[in-house]
PDB file of N, CA and C in Angstrom:
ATOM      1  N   UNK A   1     214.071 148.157 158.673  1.00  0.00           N
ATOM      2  CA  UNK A   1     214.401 146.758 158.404  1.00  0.00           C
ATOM      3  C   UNK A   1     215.451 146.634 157.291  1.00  0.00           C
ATOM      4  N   UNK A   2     214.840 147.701 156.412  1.00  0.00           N
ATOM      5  CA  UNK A   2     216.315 147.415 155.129  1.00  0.00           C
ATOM      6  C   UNK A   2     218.052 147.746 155.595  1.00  0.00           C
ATOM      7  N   UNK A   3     217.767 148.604 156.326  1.00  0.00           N
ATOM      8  CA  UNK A   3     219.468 148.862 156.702  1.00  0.00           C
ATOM      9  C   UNK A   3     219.774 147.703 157.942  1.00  0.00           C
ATOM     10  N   UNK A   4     218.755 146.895 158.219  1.00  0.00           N
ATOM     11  CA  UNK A   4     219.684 145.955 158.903  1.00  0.00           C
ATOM     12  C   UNK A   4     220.331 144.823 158.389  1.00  0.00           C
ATOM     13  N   UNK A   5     219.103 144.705 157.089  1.00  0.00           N
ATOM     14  CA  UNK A   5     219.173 143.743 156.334  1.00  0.00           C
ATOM     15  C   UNK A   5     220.977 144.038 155.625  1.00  0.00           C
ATOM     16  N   UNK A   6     220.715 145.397 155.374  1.00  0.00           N
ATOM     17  CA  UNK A   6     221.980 145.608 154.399  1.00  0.00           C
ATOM     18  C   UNK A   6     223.280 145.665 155.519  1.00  0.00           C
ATOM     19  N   UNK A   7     223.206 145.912 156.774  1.00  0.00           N
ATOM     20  CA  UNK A   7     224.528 145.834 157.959  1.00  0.00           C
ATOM     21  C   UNK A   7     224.791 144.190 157.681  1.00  0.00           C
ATOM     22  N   UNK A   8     223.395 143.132 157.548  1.00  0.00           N
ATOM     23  CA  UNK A   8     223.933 141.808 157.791  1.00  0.00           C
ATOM     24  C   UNK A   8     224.956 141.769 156.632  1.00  0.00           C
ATOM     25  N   UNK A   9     224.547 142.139 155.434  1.00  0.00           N
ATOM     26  CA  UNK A   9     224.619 141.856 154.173  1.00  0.00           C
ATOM     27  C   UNK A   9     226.592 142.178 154.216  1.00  0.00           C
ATOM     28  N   UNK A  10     226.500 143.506 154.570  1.00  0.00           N
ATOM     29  CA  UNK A  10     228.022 144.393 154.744  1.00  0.00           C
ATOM     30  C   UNK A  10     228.868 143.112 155.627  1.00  0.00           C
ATOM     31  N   UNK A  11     228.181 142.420 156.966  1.00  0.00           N
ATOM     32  CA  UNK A  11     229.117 142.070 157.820  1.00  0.00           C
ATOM     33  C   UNK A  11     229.524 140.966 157.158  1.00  0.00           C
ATOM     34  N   UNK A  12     228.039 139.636 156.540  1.00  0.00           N
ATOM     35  CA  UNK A  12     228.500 138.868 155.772  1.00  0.00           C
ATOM     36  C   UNK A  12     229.892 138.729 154.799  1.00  0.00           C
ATOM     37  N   UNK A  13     229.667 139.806 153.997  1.00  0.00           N
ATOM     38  CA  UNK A  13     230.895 140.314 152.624  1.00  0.00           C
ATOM     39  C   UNK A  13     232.416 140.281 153.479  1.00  0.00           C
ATOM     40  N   UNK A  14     232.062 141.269 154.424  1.00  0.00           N
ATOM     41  CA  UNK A  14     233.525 141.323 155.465  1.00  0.00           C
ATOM     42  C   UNK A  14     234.028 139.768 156.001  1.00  0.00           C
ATOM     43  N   UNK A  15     232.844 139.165 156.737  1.00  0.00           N
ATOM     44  CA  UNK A  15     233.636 137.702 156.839  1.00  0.00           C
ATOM     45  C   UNK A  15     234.197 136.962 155.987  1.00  0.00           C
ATOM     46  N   UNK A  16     233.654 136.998 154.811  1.00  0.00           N
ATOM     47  CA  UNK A  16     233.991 136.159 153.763  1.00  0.00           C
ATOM     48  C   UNK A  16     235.401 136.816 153.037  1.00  0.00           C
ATOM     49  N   UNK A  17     235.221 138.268 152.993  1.00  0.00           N
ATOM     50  CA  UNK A  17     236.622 139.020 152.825  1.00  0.00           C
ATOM     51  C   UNK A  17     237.936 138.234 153.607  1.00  0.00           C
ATOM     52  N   UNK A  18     237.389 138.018 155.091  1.00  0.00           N
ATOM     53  CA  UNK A  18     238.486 137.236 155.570  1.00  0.00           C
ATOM     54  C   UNK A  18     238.793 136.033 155.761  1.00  0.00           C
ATOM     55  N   UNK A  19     237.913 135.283 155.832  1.00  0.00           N
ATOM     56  CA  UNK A  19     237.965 133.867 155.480  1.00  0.00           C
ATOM     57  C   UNK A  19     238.523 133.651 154.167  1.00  0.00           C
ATOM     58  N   UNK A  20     238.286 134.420 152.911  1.00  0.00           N
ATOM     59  CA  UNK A  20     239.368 134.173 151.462  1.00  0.00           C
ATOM     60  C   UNK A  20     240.551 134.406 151.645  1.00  0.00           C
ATOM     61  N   UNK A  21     240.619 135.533 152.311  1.00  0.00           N
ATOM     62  CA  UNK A  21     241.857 136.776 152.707  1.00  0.00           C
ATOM     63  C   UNK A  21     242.798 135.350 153.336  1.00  0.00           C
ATOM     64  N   UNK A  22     242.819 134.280 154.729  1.00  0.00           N
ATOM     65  CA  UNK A  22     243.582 133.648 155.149  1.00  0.00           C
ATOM     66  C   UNK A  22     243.320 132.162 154.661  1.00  0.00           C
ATOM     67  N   UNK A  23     242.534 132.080 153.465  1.00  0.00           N
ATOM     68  CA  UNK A  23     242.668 131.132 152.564  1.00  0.00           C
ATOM     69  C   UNK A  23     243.944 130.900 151.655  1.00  0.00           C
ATOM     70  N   UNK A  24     243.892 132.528 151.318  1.00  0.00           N
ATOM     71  CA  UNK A  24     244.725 132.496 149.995  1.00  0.00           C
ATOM     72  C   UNK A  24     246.241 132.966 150.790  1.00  0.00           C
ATOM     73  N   UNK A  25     245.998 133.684 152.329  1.00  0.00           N
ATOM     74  CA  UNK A  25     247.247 133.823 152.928  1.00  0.00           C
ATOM     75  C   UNK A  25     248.101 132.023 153.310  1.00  0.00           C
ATOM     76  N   UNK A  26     247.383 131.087 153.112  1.00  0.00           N
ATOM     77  CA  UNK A  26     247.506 129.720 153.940  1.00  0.00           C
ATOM     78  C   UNK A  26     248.221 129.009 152.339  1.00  0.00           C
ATOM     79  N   UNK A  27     247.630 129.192 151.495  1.00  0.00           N
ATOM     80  CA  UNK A  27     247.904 128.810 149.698  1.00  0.00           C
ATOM     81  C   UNK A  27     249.453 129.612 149.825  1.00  0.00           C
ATOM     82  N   UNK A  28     249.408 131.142 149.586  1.00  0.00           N
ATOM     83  CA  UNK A  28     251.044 131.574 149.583  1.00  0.00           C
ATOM     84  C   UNK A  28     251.885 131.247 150.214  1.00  0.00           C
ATOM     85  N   UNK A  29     251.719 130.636 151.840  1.00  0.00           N
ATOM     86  CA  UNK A  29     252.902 130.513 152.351  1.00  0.00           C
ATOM     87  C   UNK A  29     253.001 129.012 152.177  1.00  0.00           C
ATOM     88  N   UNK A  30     252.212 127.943 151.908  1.00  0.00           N
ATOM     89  CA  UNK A  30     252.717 126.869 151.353  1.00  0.00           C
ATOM     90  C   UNK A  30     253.633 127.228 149.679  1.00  0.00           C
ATOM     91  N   UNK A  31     253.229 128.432 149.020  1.00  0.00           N
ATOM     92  CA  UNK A  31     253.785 128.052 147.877  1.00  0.00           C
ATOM     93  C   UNK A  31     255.268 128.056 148.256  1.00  0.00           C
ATOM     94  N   UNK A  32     254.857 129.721 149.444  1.00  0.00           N
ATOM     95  CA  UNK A  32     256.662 129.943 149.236  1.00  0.00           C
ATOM     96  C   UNK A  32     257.696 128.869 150.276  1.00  0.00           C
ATOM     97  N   UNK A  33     257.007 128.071 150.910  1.00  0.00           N
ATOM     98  CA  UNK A  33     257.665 126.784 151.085  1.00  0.00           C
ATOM     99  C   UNK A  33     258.270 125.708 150.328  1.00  0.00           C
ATOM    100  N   UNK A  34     257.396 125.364 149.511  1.00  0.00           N
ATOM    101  CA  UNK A  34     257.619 124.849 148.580  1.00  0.00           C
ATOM    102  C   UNK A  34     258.990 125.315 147.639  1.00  0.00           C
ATOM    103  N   UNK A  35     258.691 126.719 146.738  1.00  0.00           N
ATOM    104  CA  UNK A  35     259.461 127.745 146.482  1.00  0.00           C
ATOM    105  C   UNK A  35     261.241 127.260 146.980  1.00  0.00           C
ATOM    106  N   UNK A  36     260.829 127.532 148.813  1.00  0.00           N
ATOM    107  CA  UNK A  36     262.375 127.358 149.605  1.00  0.00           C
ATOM    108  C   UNK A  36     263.050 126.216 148.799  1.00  0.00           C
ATOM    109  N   UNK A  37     262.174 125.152 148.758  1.00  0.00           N
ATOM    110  CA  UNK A  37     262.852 124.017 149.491  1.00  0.00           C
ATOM    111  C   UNK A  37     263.197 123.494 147.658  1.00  0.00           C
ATOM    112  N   UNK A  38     262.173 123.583 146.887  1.00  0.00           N
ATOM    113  CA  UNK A  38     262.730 123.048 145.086  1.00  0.00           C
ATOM    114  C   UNK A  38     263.269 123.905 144.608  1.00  0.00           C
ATOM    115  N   UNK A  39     263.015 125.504 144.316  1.00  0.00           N
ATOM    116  CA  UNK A  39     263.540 126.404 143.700  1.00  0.00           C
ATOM    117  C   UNK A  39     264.951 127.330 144.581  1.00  0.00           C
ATOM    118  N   UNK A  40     264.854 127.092 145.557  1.00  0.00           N
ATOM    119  CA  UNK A  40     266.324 127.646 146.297  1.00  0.00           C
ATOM    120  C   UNK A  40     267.454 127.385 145.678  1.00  0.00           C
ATOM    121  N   UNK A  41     267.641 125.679 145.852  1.00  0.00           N
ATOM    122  CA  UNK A  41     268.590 125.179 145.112  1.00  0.00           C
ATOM    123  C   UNK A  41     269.334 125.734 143.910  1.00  0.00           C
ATOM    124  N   UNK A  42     267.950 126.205 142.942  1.00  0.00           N
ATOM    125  CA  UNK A  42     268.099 126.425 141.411  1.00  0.00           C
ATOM    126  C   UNK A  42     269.327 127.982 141.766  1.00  0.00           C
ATOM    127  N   UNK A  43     268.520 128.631 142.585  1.00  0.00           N
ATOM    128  CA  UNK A  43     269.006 130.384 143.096  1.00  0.00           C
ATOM    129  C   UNK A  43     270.465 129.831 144.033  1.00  0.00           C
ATOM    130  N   UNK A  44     270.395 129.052 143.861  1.00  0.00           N
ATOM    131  CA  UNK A  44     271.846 128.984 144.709  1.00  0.00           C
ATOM    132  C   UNK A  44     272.596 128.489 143.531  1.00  0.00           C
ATOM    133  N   UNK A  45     272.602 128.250 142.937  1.00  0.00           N
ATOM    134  CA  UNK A  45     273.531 127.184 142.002  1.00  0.00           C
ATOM    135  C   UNK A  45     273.608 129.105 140.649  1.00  0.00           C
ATOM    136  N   UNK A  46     272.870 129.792 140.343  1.00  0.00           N
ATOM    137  CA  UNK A  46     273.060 130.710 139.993  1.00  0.00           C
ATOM    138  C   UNK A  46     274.916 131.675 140.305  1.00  0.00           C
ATOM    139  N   UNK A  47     275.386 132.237 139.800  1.00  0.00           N
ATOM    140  CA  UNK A  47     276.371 132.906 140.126  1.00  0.00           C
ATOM    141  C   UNK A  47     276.386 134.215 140.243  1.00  0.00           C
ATOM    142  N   UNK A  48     275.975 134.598 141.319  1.00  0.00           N
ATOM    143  CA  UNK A  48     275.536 135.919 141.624  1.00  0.00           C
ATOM    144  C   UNK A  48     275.699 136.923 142.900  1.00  0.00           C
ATOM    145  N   UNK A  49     275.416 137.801 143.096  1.00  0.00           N
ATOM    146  CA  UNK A  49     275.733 138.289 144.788  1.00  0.00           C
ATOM    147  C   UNK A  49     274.235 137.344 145.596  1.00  0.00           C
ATOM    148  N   UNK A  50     274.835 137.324 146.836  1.00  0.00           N
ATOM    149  CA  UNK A  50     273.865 137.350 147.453  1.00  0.00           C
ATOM    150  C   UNK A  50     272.394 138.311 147.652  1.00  0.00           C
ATOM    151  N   UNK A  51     273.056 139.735 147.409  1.00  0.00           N
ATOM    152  CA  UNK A  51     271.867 140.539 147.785  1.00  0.00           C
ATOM    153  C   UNK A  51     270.945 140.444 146.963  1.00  0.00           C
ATOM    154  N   UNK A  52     271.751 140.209 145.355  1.00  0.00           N
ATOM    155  CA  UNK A  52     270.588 139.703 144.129  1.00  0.00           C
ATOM    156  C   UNK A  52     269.498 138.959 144.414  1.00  0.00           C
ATOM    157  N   UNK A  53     269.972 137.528 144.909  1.00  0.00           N
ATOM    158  CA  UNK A  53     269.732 136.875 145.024  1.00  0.00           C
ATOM    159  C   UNK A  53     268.246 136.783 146.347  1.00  0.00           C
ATOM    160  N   UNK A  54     268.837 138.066 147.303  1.00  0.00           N
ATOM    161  CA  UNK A  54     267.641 138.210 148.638  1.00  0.00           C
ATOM    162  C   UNK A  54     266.920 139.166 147.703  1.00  0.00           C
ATOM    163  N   UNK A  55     267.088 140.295 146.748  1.00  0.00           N
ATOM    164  CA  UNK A  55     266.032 141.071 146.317  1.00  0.00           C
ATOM    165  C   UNK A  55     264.921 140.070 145.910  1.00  0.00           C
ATOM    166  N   UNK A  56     265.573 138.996 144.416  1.00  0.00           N
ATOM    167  CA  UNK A  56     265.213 138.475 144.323  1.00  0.00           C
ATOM    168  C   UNK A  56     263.457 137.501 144.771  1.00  0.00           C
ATOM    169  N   UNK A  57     264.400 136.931 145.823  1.00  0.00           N
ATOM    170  CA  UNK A  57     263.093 136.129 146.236  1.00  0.00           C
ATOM    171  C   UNK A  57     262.256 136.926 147.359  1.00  0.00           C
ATOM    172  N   UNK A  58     262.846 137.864 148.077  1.00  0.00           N
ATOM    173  CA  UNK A  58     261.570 139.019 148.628  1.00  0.00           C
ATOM    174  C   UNK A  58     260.377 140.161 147.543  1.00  0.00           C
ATOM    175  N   UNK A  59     261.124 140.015 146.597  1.00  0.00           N
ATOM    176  CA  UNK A  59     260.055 140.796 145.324  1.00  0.00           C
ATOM    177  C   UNK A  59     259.298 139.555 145.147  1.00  0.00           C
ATOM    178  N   UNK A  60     259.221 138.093 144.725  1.00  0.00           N
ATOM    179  CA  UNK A  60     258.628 137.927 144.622  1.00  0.00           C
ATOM    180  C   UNK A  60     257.417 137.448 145.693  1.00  0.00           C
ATOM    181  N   UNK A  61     258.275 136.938 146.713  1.00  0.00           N
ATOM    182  CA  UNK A  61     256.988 137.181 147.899  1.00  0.00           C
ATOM    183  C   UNK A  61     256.673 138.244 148.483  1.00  0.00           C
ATOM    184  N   UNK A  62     257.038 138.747 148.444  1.00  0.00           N
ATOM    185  CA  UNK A  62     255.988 140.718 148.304  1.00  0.00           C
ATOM    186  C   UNK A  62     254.829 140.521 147.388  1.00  0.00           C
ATOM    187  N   UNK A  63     255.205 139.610 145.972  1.00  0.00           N
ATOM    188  CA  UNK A  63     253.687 139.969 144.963  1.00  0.00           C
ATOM    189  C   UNK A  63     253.237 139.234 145.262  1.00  0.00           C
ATOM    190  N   UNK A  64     253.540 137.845 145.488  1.00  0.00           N
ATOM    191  CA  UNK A  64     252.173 136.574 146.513  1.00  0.00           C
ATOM    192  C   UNK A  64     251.637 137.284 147.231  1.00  0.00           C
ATOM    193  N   UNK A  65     252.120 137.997 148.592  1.00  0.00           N
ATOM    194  CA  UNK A  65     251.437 138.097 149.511  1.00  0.00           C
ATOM    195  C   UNK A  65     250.400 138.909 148.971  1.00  0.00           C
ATOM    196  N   UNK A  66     251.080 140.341 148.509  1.00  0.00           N
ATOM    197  CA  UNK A  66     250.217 141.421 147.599  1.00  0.00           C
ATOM    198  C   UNK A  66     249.007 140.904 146.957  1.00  0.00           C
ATOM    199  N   UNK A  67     249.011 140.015 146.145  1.00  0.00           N
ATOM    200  CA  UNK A  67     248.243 139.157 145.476  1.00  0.00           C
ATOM    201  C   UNK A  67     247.127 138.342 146.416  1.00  0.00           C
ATOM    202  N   UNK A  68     247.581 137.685 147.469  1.00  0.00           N
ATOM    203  CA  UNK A  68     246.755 137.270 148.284  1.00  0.00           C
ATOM    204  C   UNK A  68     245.889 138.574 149.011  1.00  0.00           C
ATOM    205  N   UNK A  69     246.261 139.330 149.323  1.00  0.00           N
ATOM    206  CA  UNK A  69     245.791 140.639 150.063  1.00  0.00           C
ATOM    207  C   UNK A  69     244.549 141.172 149.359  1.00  0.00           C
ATOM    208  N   UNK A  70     244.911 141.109 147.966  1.00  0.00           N
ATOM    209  CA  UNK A  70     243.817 141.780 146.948  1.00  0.00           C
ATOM    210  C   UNK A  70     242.715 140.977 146.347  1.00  0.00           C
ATOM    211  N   UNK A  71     243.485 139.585 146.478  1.00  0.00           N
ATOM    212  CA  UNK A  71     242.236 138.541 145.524  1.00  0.00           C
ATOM    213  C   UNK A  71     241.093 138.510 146.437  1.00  0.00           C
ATOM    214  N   UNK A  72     241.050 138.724 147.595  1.00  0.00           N
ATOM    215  CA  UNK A  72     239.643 138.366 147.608  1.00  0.00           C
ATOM    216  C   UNK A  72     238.775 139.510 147.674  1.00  0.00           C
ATOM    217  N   UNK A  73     239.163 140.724 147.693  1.00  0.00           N
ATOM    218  CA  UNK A  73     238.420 141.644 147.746  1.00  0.00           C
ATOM    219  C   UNK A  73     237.503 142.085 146.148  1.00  0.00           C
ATOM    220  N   UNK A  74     238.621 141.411 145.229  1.00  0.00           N
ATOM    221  CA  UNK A  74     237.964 141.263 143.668  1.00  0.00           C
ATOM    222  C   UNK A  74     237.123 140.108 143.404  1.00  0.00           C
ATOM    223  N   UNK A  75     237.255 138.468 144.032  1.00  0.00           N
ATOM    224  CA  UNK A  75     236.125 137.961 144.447  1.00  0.00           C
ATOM    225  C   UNK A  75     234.994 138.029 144.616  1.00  0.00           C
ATOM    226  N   UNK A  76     234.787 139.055 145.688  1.00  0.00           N
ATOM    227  CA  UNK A  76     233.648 139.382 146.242  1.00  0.00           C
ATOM    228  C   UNK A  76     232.646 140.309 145.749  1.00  0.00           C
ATOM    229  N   UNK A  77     233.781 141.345 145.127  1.00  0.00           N
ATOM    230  CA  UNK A  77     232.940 142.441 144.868  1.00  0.00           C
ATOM    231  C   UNK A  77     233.041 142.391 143.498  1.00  0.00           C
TER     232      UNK A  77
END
């Protein structure tokens, strides 16, 4: 009975892993919408290369997403 108890327990943790997991995936891609549409402007008006400018805003949505990927697993556990 205890190891079923503890499989529910495991599957529980896992749902909730993903239910945070496309919580916080649903939160980043509104930010980086947001991001586009007020802070673009700012990155355009900058004087710079372009590629700067694409490292730029892919580093930082690399660490949102990154960030979303990991928060809920520290959540939980």
């Amino acid at each position: 009975m205890i190891p079923i108890r503890g499989a529910l327990m495991v599957g529980k943790r896992r749902t909730l892993n993903v239910v945070l997991f496309f919580v916080l995936f649903f939160h980043a891609s509104v930010f980086l919408t947001v991001f586009r549409v007020f802070i673009s402007p700012f990155f355009n008006s900058i004087q710079t290369s372009k590629p700067t400018k694409v490292m730029l805003v892919s580093g930082i949505s690399v660490h949102l997403f990154r960030a979303a990927a990991n928060t809920p697993m520290l959540v939980v556990s």
